[in-house]
C-alpha atoms as a PDB file:
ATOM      1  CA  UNK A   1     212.287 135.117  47.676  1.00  0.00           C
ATOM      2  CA  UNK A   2     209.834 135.681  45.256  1.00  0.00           C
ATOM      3  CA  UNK A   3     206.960 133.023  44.631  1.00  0.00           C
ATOM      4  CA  UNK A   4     208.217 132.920  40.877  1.00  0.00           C
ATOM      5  CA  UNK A   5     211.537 131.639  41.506  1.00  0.00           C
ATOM      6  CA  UNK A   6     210.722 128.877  43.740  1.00  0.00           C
ATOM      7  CA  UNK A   7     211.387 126.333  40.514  1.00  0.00           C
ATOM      8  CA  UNK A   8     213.537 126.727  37.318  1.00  0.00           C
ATOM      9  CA  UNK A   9     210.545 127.384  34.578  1.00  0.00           C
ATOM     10  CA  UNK A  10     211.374 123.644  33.404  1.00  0.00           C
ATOM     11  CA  UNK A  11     209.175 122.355  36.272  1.00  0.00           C
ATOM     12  CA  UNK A  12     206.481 124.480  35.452  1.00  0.00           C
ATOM     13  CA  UNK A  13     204.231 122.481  34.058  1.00  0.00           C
ATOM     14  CA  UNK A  14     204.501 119.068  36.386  1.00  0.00           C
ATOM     15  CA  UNK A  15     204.681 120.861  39.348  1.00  0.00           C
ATOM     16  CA  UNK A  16     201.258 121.186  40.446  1.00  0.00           C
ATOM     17  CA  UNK A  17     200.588 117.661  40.060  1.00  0.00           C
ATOM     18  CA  UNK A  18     199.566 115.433  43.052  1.00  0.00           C
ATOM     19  CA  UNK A  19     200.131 118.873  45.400  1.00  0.00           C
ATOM     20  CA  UNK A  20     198.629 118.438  48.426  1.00  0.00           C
ATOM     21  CA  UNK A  21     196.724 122.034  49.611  1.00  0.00           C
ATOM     22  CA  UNK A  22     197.597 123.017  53.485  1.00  0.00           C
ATOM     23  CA  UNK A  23     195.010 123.586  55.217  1.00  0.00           C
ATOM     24  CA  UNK A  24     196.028 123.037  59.145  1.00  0.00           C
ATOM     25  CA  UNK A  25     192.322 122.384  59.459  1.00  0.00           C
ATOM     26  CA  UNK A  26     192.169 119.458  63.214  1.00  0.00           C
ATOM     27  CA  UNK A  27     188.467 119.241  62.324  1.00  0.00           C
ATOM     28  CA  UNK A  28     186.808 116.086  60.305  1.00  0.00           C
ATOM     29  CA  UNK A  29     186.161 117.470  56.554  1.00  0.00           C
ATOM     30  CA  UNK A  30     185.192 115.547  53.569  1.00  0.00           C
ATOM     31  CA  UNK A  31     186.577 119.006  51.582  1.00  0.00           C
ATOM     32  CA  UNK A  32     188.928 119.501  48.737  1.00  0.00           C
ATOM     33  CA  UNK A  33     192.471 117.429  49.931  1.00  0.00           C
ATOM     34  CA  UNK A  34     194.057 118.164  46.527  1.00  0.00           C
ATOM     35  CA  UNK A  35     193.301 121.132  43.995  1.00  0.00           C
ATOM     36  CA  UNK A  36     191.449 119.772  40.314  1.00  0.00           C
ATOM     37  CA  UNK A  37     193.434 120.958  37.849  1.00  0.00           C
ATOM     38  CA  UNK A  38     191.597 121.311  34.532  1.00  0.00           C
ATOM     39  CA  UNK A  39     193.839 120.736  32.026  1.00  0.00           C
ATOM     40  CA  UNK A  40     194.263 116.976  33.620  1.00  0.00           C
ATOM     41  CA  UNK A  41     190.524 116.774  32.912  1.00  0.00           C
ATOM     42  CA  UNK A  42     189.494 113.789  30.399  1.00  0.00           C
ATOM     43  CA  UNK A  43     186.451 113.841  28.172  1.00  0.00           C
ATOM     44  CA  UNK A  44     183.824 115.541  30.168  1.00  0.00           C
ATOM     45  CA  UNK A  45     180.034 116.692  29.606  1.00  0.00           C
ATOM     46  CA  UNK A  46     179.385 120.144  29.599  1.00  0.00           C
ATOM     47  CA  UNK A  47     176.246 121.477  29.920  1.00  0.00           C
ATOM     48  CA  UNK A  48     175.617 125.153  29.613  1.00  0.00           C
ATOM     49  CA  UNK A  49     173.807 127.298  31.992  1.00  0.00           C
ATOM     50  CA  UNK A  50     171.350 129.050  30.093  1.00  0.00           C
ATOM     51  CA  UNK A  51     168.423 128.411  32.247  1.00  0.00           C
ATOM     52  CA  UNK A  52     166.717 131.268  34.097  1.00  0.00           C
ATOM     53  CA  UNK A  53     167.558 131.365  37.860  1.00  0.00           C
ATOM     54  CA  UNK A  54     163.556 131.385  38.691  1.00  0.00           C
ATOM     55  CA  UNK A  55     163.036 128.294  36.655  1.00  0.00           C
ATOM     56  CA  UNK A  56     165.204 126.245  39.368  1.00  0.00           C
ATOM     57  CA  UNK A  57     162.648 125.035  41.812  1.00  0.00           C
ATOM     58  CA  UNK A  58     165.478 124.451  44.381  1.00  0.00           C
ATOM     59  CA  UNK A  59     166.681 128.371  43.904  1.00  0.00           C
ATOM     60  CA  UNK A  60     162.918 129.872  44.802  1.00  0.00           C
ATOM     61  CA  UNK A  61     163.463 130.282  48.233  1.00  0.00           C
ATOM     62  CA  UNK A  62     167.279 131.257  48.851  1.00  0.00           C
ATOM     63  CA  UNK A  63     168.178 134.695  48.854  1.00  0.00           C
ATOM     64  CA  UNK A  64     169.940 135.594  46.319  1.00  0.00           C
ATOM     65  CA  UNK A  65     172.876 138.101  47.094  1.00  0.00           C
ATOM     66  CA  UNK A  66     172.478 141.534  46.772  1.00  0.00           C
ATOM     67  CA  UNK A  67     174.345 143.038  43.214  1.00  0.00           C
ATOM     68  CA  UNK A  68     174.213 138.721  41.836  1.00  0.00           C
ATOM     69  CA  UNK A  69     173.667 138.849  38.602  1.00  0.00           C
ATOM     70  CA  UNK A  70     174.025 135.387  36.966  1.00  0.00           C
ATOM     71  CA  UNK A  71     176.884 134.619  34.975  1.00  0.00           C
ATOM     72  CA  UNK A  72     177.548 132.970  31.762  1.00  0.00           C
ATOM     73  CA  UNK A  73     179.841 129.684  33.485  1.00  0.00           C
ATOM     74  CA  UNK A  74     180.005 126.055  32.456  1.00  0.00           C
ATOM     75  CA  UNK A  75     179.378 122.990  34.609  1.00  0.00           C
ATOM     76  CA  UNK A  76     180.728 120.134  34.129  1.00  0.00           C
ATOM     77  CA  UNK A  77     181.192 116.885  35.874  1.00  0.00           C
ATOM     78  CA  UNK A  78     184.448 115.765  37.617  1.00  0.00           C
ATOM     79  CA  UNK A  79     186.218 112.700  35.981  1.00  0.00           C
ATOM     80  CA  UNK A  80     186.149 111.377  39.921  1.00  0.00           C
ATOM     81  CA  UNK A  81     182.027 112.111  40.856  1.00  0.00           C
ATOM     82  CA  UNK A  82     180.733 108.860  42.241  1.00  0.00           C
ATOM     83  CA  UNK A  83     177.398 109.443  39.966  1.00  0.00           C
ATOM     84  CA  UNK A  84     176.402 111.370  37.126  1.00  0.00           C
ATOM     85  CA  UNK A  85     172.218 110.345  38.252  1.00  0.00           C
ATOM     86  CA  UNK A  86     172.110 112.401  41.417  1.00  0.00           C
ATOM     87  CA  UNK A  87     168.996 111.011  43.426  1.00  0.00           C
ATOM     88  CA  UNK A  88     165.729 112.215  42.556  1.00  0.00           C
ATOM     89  CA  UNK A  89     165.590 113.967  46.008  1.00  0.00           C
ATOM     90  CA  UNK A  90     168.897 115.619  45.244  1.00  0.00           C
ATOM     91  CA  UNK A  91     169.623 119.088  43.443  1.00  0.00           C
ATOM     92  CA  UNK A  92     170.822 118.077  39.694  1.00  0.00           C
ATOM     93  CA  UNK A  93     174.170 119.708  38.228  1.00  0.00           C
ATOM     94  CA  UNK A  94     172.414 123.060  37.043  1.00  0.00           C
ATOM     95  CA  UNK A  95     170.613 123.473  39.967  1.00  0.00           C
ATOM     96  CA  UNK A  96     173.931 122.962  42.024  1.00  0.00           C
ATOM     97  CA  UNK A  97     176.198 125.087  40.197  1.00  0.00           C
ATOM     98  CA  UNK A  98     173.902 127.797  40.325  1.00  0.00           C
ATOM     99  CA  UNK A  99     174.143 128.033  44.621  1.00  0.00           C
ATOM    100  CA  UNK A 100     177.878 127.407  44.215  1.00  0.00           C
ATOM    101  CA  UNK A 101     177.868 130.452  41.671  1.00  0.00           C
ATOM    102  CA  UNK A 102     175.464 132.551  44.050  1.00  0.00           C
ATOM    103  CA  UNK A 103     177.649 131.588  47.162  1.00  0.00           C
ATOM    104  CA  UNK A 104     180.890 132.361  45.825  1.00  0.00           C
ATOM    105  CA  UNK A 105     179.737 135.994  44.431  1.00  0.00           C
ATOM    106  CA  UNK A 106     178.563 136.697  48.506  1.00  0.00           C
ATOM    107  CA  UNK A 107     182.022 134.980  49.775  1.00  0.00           C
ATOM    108  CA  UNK A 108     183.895 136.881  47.057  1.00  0.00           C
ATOM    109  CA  UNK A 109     182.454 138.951  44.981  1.00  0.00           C
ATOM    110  CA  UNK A 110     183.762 137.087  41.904  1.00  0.00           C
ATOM    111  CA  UNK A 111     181.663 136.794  38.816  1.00  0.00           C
ATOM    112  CA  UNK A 112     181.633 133.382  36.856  1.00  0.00           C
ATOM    113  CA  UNK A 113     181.349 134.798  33.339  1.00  0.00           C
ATOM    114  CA  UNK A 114     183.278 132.237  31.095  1.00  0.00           C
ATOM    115  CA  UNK A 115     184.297 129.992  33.607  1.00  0.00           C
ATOM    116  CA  UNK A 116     183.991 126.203  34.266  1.00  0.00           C
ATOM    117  CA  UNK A 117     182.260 124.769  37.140  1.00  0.00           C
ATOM    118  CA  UNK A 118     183.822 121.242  38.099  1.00  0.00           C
ATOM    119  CA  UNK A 119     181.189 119.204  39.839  1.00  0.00           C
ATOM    120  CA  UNK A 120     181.374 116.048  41.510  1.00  0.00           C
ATOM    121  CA  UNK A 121     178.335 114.084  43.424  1.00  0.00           C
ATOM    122  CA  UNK A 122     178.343 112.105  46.169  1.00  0.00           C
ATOM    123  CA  UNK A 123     175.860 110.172  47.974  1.00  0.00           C
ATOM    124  CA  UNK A 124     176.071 107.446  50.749  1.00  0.00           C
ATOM    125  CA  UNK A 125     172.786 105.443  51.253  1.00  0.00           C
ATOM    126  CA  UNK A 126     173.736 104.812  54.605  1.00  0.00           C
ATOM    127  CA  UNK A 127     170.173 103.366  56.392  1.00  0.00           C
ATOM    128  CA  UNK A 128     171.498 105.131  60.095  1.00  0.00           C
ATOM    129  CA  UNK A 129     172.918 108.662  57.888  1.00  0.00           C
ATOM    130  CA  UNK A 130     171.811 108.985  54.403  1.00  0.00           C
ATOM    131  CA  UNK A 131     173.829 111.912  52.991  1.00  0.00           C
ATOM    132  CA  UNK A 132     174.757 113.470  50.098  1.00  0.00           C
ATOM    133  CA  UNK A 133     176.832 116.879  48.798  1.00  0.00           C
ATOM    134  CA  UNK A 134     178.248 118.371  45.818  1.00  0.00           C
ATOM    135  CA  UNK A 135     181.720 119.564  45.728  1.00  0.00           C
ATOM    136  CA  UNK A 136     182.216 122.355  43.300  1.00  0.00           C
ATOM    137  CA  UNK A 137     186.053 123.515  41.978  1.00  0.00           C
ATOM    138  CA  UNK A 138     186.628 126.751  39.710  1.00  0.00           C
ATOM    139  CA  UNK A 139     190.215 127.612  38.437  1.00  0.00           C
ATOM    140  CA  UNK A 140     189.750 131.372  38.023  1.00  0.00           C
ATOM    141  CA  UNK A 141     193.526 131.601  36.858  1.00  0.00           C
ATOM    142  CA  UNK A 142     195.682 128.757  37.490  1.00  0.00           C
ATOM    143  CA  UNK A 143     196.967 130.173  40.461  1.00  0.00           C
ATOM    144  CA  UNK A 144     193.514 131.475  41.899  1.00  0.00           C
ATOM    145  CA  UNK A 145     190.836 128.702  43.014  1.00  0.00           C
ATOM    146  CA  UNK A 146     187.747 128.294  44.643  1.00  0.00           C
ATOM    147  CA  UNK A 147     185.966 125.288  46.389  1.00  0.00           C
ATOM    148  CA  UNK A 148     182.546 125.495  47.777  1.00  0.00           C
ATOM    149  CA  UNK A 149     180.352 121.806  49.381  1.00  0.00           C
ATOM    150  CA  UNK A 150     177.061 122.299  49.671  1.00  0.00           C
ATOM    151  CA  UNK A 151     174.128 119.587  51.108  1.00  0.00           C
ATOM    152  CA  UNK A 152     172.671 117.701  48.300  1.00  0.00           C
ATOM    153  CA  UNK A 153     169.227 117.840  48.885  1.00  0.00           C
ATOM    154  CA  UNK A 154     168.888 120.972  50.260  1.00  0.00           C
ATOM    155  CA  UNK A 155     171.671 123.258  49.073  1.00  0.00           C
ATOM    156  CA  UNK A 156     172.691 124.423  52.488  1.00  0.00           C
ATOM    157  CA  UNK A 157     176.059 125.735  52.497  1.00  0.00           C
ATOM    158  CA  UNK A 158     178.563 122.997  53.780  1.00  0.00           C
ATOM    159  CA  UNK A 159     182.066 124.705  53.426  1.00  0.00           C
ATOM    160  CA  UNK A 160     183.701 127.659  50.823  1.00  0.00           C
ATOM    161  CA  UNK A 161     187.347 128.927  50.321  1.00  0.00           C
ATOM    162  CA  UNK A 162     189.290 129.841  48.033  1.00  0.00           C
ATOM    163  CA  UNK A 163     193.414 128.931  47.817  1.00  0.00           C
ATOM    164  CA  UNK A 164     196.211 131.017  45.920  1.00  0.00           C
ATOM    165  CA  UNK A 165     194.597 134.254  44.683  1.00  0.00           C
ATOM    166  CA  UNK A 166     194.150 137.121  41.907  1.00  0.00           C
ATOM    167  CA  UNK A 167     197.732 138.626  42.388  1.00  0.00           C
ATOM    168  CA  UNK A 168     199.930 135.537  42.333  1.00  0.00           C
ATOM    169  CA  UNK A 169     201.825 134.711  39.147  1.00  0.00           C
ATOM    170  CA  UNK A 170     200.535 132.708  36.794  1.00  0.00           C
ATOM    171  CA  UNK A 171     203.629 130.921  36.179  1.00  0.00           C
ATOM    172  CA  UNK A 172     203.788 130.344  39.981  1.00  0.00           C
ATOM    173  CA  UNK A 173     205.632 126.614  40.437  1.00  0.00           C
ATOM    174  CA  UNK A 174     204.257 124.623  43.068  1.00  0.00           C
ATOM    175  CA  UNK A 175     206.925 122.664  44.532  1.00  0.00           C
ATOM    176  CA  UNK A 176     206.481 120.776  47.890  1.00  0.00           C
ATOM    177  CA  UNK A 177     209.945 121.366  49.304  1.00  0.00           C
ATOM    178  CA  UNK A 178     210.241 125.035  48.533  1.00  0.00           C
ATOM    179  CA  UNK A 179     206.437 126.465  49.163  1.00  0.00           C
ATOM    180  CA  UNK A 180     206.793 124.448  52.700  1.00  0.00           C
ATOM    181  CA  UNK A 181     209.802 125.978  53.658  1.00  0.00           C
ATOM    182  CA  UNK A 182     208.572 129.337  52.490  1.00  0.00           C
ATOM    183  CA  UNK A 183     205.299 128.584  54.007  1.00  0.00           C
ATOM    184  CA  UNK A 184     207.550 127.788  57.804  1.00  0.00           C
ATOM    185  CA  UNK A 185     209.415 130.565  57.033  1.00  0.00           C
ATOM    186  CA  UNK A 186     206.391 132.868  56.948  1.00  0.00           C
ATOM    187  CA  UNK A 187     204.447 131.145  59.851  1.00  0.00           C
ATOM    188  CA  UNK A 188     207.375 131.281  62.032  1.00  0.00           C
ATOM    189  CA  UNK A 189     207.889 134.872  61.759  1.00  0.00           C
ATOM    190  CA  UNK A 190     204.117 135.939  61.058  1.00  0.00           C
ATOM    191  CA  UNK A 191     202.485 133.854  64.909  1.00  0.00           C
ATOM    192  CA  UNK A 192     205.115 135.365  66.063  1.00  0.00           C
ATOM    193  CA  UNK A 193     204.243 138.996  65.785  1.00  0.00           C
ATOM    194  CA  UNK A 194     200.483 138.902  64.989  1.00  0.00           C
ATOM    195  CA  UNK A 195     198.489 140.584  67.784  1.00  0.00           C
ATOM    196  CA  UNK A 196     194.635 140.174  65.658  1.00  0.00           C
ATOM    197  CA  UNK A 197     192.308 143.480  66.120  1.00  0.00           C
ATOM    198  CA  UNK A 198     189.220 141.551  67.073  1.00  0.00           C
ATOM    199  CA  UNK A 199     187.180 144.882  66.276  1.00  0.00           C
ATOM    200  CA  UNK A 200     188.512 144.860  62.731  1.00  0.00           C
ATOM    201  CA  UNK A 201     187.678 141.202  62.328  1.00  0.00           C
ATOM    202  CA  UNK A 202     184.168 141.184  64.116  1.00  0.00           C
ATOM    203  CA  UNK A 203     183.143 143.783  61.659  1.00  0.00           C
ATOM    204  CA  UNK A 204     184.211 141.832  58.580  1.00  0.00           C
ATOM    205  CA  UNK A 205     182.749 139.112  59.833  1.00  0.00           C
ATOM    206  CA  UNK A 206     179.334 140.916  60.220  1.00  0.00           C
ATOM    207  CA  UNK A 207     179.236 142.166  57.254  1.00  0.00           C
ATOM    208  CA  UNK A 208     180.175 138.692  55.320  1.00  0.00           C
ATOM    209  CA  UNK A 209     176.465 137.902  56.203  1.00  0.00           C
ATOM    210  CA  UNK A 210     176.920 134.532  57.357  1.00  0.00           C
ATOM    211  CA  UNK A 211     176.042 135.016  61.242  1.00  0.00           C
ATOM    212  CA  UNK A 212     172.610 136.156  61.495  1.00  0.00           C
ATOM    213  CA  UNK A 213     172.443 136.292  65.420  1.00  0.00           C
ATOM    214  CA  UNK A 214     174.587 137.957  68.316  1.00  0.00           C
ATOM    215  CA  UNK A 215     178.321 137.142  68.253  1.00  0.00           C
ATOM    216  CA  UNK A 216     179.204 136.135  71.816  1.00  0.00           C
ATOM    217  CA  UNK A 217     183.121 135.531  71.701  1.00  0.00           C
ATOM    218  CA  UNK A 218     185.972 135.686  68.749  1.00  0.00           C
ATOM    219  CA  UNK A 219     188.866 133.916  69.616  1.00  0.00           C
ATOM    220  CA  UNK A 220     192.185 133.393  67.475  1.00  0.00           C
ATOM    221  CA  UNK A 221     192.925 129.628  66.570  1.00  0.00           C
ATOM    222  CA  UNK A 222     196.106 129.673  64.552  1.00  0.00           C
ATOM    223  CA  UNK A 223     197.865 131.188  61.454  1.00  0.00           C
ATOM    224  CA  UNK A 224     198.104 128.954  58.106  1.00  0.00           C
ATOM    225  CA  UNK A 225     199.466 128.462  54.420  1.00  0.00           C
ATOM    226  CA  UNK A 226     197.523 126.901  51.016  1.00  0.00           C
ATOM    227  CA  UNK A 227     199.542 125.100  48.739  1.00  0.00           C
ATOM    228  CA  UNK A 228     201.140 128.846  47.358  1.00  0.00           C
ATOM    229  CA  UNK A 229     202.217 129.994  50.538  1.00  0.00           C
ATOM    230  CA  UNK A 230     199.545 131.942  50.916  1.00  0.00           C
ATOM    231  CA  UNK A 231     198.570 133.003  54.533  1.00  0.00           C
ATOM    232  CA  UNK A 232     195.890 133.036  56.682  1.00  0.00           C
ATOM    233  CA  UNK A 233     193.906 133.055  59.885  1.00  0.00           C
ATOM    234  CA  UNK A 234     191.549 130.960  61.710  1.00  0.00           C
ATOM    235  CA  UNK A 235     189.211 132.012  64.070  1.00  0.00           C
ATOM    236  CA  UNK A 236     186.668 130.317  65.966  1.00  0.00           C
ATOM    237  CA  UNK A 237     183.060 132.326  66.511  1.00  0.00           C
ATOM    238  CA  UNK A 238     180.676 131.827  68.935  1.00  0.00           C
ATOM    239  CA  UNK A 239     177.155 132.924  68.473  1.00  0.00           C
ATOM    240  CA  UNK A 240     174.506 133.771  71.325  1.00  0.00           C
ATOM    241  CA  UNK A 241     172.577 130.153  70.605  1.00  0.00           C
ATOM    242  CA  UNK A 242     176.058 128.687  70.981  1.00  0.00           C
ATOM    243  CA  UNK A 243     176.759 127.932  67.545  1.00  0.00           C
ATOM    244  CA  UNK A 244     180.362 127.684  66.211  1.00  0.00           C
ATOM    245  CA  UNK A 245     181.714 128.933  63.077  1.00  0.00           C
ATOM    246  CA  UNK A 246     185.109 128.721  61.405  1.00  0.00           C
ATOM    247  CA  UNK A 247     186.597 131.928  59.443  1.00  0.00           C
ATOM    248  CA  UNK A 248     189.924 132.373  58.178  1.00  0.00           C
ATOM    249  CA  UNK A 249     190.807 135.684  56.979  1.00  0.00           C
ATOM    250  CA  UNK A 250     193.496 137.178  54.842  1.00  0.00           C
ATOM    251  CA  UNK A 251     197.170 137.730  56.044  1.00  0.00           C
ATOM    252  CA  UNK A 252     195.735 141.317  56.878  1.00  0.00           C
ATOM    253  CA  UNK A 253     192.305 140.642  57.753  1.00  0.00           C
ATOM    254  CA  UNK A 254     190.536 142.521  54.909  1.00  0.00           C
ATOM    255  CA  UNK A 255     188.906 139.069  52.989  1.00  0.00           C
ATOM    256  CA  UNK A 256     187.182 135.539  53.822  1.00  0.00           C
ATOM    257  CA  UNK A 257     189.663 133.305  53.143  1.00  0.00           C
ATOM    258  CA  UNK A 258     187.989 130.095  54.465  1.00  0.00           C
ATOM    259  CA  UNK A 259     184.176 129.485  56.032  1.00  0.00           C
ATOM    260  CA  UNK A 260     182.254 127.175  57.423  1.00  0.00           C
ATOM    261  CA  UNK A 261     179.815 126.117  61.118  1.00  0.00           C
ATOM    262  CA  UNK A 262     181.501 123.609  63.185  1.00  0.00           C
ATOM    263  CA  UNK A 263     178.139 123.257  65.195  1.00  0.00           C
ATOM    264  CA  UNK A 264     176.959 123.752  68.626  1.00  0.00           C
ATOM    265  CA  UNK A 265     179.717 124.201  71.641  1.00  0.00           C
ATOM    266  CA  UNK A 266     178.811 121.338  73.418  1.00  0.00           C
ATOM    267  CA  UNK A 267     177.605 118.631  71.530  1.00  0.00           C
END
C-alpha cells in the first residue's frame, strides 16, 4: 500500500489537521505533540535574518558546525508563543533561530535558504524552577519537518527531530485510521525481525558529534512510527560519566531521526 493512496485526494487538504505525531516516547517532554502547519498560520511578524552570525552575542562561544554556512530563512513567531518580550536574560527570536538553524545543519545537514522558522517562547517564573525554552518548527516540504527546543537563556540543546522526510509525497494524506494501521502493520512485522548492528549504530552515533566522552553501553529500546508511518529506532546510550542519551535512527540505521540526554543513570 502505497503512502499516496491512504485517502481519496478529496481529503487532502483537511487531513493533516489536529494529527497527532507518534512518538512512543515513556519519557516526560514538553516537545512538539502536534505538527504546525503553516498554511493554518494567522497574521504573523516576520523578521528577516540578515544579521551577521558574529554580531549575536549569544552565538560567540558555540561552535559552529563544520561546512555551516548561514542561510537566508525567516523567523517568525507562532500564533500560540506565550510571549513575544522574551526576558531580558533570554536569547531574542534572531538569536534563537540562528542555534536552531546551526543545530539542524549538524543533525541534518539541511540548509535553511528560503525557509520559515516558526518560533514560539515560553517561560515559567516559577520561584523553586525558573525556566524557559524556545520551540522551533520548519516545514521543509509539507511532508518533511523539523522540531528542535533549545534552553532559553543559554541555548543549550534541549531536544531535535525531524518527522516524515525528503522522499515522501507531497500529496501524502494523513489520516489517523489508515497511517495507524499501516504504522501496526509495519511495527509488527519490522520488531519482529530487526536484529540492530550495534557497531553500525555506535559509529553513527560518534560521528553525529553529540557524545563527547566514552560510550559505555548501547542498548535497543523499541521500534516506532511519526504521524507518516515513518519508522524508527530508539536507543538508549550510556556514557562513561553515566550520562544517558536518547537516539532514534532511521528504519536502516543510516540517519538521526530523533535526539536528545535523558540525564544521569541514577538520579
Amino acid at each position: 500500500m502505497s503512502r499516496k493512496s491512504l485517502l481519496p485526494r478529496s481529503l487532502a487538504k483537511n487531513g493533516f489537521k489536529g494529527v497527532k505525531v507518534i512518538t512512543f516516547i515513556g519519557v516526560a517532554s514538553l516537545m512538539f505533540t502536534q505538527v504546525i502547519v503553516a498554511s493554518e498560520l494567522k497574521t504573523v511578524t516576520k523578521v528577516p535574518t540578515t544579521y551577521n552570525v558574529s554580531e549575536l552575542s549569544y552565538l560567540v562561544d558555540r561552535q559552529i558546525p563544520a561546512g555551516y554556512v548561514k542561510a537566508n530563512y525567516k523567523a517568525i513567531y507562532s500564533p500560540s508563543t506565550q510571549s513575544k518580550t522574551p526576558s531580558s536574560k533570554d536569547l531574542s527570536l534572531q538569536e534563537a533561530a540562528e542555534i536552531a538553524a546551526q543545530e539542524i545543519f549538524k543533525f541534518s545537514g539541511e540548509k535553511l535558504d528560503n525557509q520559515t522558522l516558526q518560533m514560539l517562547y515560553f517561560h515559567s517564573s516559577q520561584a523553586l524552577r525558573p525556566y524557559s525554552y524556545w520551540q522551533v518548527s520548519v516545514n521543509i516540504t509539507p511532508s518533511y519537518h523539523f522540531h528542535v527546543e533549545i534552553d532559553g537563556s543559554t541555548g543549550k540543546l534541549i531536544r531535535i527531530l525531524y518527522i516524515g522526510g525528503p522522499n515522501i509525497d507531497n500529496e501524502f494524506d494523513v489520516d489517523a485510521p489508515s497511517t495507524t494501521k499501516l504504522s501496526k502493520e509495519g511495527l509488527d512485522t519490522g520488531s519482529k525481525q530487526f536484529n540492530p548492528d550495534l557497531a553500525k549504530v555506535q559509529n553513527l552515533i560518534t560521528k553525529s558529534g553529540y557524545i563527547a566522552e566514552p560510550i559505555k553501553s548501547i542498548k535497543y529500546q523499541y521500534m516506532s512510527a511519526d504521524a507518516y508511518a515513518v519508522f524508527s529506532h530508539t536507543f538508549y546510550v550510556t556514557t562513561a560519566s553515566n550520562k544517558i542519551h536518547s537516539f532514534s535512527l532511521s528504519q536502516d540505521l543510516t540517519q538521526l531521526k530523533d535526539y536528545y540526554p535523558l540525564g544521569i543513570y541514577g538520579k
